[in-house]
PDB file of N, CA and C in Angstrom:
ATOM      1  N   UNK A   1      83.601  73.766  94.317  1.00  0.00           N
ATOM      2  CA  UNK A   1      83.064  74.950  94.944  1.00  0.00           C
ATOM      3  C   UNK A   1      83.846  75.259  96.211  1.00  0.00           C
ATOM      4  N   UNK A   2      84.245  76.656  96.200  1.00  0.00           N
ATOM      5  CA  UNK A   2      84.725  77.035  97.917  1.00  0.00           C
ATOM      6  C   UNK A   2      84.054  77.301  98.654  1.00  0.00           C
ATOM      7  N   UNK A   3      83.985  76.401  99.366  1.00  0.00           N
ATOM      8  CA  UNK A   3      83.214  77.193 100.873  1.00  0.00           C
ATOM      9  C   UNK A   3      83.864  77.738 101.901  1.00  0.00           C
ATOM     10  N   UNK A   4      84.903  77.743 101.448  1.00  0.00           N
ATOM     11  CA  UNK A   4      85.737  78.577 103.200  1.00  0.00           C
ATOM     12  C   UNK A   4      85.986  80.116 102.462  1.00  0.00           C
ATOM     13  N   UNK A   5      85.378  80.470 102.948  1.00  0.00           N
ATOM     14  CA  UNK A   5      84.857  82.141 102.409  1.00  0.00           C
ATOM     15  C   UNK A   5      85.946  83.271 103.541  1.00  0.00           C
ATOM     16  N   UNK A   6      86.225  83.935 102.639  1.00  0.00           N
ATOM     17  CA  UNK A   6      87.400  85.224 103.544  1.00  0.00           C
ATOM     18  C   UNK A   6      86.881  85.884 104.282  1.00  0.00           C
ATOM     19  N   UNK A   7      87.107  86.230 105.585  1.00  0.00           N
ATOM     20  CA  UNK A   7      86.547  87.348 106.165  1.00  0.00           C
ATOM     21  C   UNK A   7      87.719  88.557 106.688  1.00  0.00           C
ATOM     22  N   UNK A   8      87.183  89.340 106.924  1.00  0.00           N
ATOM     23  CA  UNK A   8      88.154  90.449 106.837  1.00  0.00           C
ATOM     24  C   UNK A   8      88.672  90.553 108.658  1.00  0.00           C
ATOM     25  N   UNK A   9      89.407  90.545 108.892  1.00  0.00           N
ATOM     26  CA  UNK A   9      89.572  90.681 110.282  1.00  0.00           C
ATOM     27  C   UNK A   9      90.325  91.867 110.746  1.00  0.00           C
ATOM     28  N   UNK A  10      89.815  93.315 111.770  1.00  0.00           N
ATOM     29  CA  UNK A  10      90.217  93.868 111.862  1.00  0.00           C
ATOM     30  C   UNK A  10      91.392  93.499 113.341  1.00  0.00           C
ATOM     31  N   UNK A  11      92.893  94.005 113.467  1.00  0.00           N
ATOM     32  CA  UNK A  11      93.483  94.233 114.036  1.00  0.00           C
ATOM     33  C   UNK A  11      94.111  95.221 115.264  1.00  0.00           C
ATOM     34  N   UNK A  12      93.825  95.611 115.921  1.00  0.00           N
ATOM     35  CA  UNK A  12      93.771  97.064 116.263  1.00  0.00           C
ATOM     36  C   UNK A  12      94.201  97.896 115.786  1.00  0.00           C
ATOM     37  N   UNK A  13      95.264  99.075 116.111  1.00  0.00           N
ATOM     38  CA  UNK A  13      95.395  99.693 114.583  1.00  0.00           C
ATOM     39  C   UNK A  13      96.365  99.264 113.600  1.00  0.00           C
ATOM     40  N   UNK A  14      96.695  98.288 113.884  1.00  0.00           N
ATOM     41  CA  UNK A  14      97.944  97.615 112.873  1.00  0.00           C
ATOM     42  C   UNK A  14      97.084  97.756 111.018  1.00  0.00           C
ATOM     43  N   UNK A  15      95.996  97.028 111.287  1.00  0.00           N
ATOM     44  CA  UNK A  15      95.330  96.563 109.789  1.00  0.00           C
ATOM     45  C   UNK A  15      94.465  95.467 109.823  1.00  0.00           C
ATOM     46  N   UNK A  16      94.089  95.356 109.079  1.00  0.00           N
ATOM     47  CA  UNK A  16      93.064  94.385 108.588  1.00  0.00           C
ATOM     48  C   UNK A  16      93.863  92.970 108.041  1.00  0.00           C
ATOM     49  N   UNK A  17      93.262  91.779 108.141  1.00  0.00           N
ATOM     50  CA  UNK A  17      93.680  90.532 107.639  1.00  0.00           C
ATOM     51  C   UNK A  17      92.447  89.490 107.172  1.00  0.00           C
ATOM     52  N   UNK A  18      92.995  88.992 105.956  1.00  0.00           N
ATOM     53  CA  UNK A  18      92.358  87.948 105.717  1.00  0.00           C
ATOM     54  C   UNK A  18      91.801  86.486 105.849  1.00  0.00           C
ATOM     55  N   UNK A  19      91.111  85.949 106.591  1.00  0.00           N
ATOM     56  CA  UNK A  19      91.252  84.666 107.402  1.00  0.00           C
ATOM     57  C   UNK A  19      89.998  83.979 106.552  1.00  0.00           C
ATOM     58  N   UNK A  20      89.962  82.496 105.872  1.00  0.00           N
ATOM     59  CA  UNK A  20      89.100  81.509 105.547  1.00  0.00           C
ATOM     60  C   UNK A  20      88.220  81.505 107.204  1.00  0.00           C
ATOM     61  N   UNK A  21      86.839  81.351 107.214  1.00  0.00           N
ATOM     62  CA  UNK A  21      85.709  81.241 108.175  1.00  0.00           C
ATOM     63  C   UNK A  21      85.991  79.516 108.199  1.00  0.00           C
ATOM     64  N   UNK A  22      86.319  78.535 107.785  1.00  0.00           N
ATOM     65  CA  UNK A  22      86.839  77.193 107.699  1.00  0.00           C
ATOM     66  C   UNK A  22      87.964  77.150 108.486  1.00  0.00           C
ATOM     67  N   UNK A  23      89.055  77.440 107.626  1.00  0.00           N
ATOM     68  CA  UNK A  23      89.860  76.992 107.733  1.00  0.00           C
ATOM     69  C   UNK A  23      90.925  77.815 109.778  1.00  0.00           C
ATOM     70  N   UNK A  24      90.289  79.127 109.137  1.00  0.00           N
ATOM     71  CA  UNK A  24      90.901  80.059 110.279  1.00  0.00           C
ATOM     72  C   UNK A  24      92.105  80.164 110.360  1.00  0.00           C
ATOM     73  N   UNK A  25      92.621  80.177 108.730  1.00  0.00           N
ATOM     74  CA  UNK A  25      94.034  80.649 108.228  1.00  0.00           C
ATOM     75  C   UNK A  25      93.736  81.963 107.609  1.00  0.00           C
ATOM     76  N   UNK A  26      95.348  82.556 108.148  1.00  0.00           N
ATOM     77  CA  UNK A  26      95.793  83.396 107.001  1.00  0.00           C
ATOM     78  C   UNK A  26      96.825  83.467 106.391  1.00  0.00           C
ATOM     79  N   UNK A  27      97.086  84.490 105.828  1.00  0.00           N
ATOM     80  CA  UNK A  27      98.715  84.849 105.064  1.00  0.00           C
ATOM     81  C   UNK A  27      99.184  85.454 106.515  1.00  0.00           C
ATOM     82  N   UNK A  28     100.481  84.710 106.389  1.00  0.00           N
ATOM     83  CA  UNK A  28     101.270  84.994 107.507  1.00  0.00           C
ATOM     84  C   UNK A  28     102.345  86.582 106.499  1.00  0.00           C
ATOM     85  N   UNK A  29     102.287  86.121 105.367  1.00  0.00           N
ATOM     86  CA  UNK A  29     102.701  88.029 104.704  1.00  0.00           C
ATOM     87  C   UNK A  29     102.195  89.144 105.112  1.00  0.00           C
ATOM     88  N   UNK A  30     100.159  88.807 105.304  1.00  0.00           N
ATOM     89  CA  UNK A  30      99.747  90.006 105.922  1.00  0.00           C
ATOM     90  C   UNK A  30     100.392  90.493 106.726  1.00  0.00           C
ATOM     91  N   UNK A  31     100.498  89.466 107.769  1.00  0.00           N
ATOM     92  CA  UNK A  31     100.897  89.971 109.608  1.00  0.00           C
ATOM     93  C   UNK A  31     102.243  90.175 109.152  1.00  0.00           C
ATOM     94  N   UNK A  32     103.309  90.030 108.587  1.00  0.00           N
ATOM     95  CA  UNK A  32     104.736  90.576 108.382  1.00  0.00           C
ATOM     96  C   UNK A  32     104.603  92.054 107.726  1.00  0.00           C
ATOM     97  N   UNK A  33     104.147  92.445 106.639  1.00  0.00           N
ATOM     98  CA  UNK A  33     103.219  93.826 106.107  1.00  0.00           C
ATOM     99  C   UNK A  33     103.288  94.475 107.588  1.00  0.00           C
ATOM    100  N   UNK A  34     101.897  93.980 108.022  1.00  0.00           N
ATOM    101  CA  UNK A  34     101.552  94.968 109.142  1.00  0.00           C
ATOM    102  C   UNK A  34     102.618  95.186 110.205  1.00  0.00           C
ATOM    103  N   UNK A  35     102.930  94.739 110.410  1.00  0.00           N
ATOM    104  CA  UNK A  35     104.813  94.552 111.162  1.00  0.00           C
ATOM    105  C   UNK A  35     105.681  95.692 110.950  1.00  0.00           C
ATOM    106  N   UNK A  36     105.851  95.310 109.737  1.00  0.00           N
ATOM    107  CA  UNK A  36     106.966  96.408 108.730  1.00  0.00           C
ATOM    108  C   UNK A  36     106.036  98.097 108.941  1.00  0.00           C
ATOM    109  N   UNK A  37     105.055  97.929 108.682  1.00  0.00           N
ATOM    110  CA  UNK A  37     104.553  99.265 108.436  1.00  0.00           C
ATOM    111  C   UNK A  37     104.380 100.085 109.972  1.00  0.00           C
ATOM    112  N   UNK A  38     104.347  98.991 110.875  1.00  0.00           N
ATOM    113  CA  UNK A  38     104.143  99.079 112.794  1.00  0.00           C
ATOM    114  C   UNK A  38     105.758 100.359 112.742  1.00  0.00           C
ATOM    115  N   UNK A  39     106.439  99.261 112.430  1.00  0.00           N
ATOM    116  CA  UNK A  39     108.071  99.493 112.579  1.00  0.00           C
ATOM    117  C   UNK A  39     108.562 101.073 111.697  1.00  0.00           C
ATOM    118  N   UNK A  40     107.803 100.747 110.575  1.00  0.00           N
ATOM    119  CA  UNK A  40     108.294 102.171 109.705  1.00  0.00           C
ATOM    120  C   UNK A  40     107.886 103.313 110.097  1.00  0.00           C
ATOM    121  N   UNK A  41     106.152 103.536 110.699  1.00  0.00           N
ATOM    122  CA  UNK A  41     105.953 104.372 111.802  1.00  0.00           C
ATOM    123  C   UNK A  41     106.887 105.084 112.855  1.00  0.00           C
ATOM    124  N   UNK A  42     107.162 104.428 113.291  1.00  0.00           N
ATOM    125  CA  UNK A  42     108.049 104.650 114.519  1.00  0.00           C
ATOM    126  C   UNK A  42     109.333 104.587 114.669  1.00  0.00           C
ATOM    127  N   UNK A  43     110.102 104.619 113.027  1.00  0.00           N
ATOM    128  CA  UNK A  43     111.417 104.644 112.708  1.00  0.00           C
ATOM    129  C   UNK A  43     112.446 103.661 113.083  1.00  0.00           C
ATOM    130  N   UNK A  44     111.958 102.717 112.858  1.00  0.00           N
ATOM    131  CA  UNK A  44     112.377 101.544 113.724  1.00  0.00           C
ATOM    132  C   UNK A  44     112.599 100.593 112.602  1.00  0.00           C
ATOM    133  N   UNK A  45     114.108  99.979 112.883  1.00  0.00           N
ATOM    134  CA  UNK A  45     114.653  99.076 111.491  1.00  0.00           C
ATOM    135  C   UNK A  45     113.782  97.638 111.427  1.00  0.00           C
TER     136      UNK A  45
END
């Protein structure tokens, strides 16, 4: 059984991320995503 259950974590306006309530990991892909999309905004390589 899992008990480290996802919670959604909002970011300011970057996005939302996924974090285990246990563990208090996430995908470090999210935060690169939200990065890229920061950067593509604002025309920025």
């Amino acid at each position: 059984m899992n008990t480290d259950q996802k919670m959604t974590i909002k970011i300011g306006n970057f996005g939302t991320l996924q974090i285990g309530h246990l563990s208090k990991m996430g995908k470090v892909s999210q935060v690169v995503e939200m990065g890229n999309d920061t950067r593509k905004k604002k025309n920025l390589s």
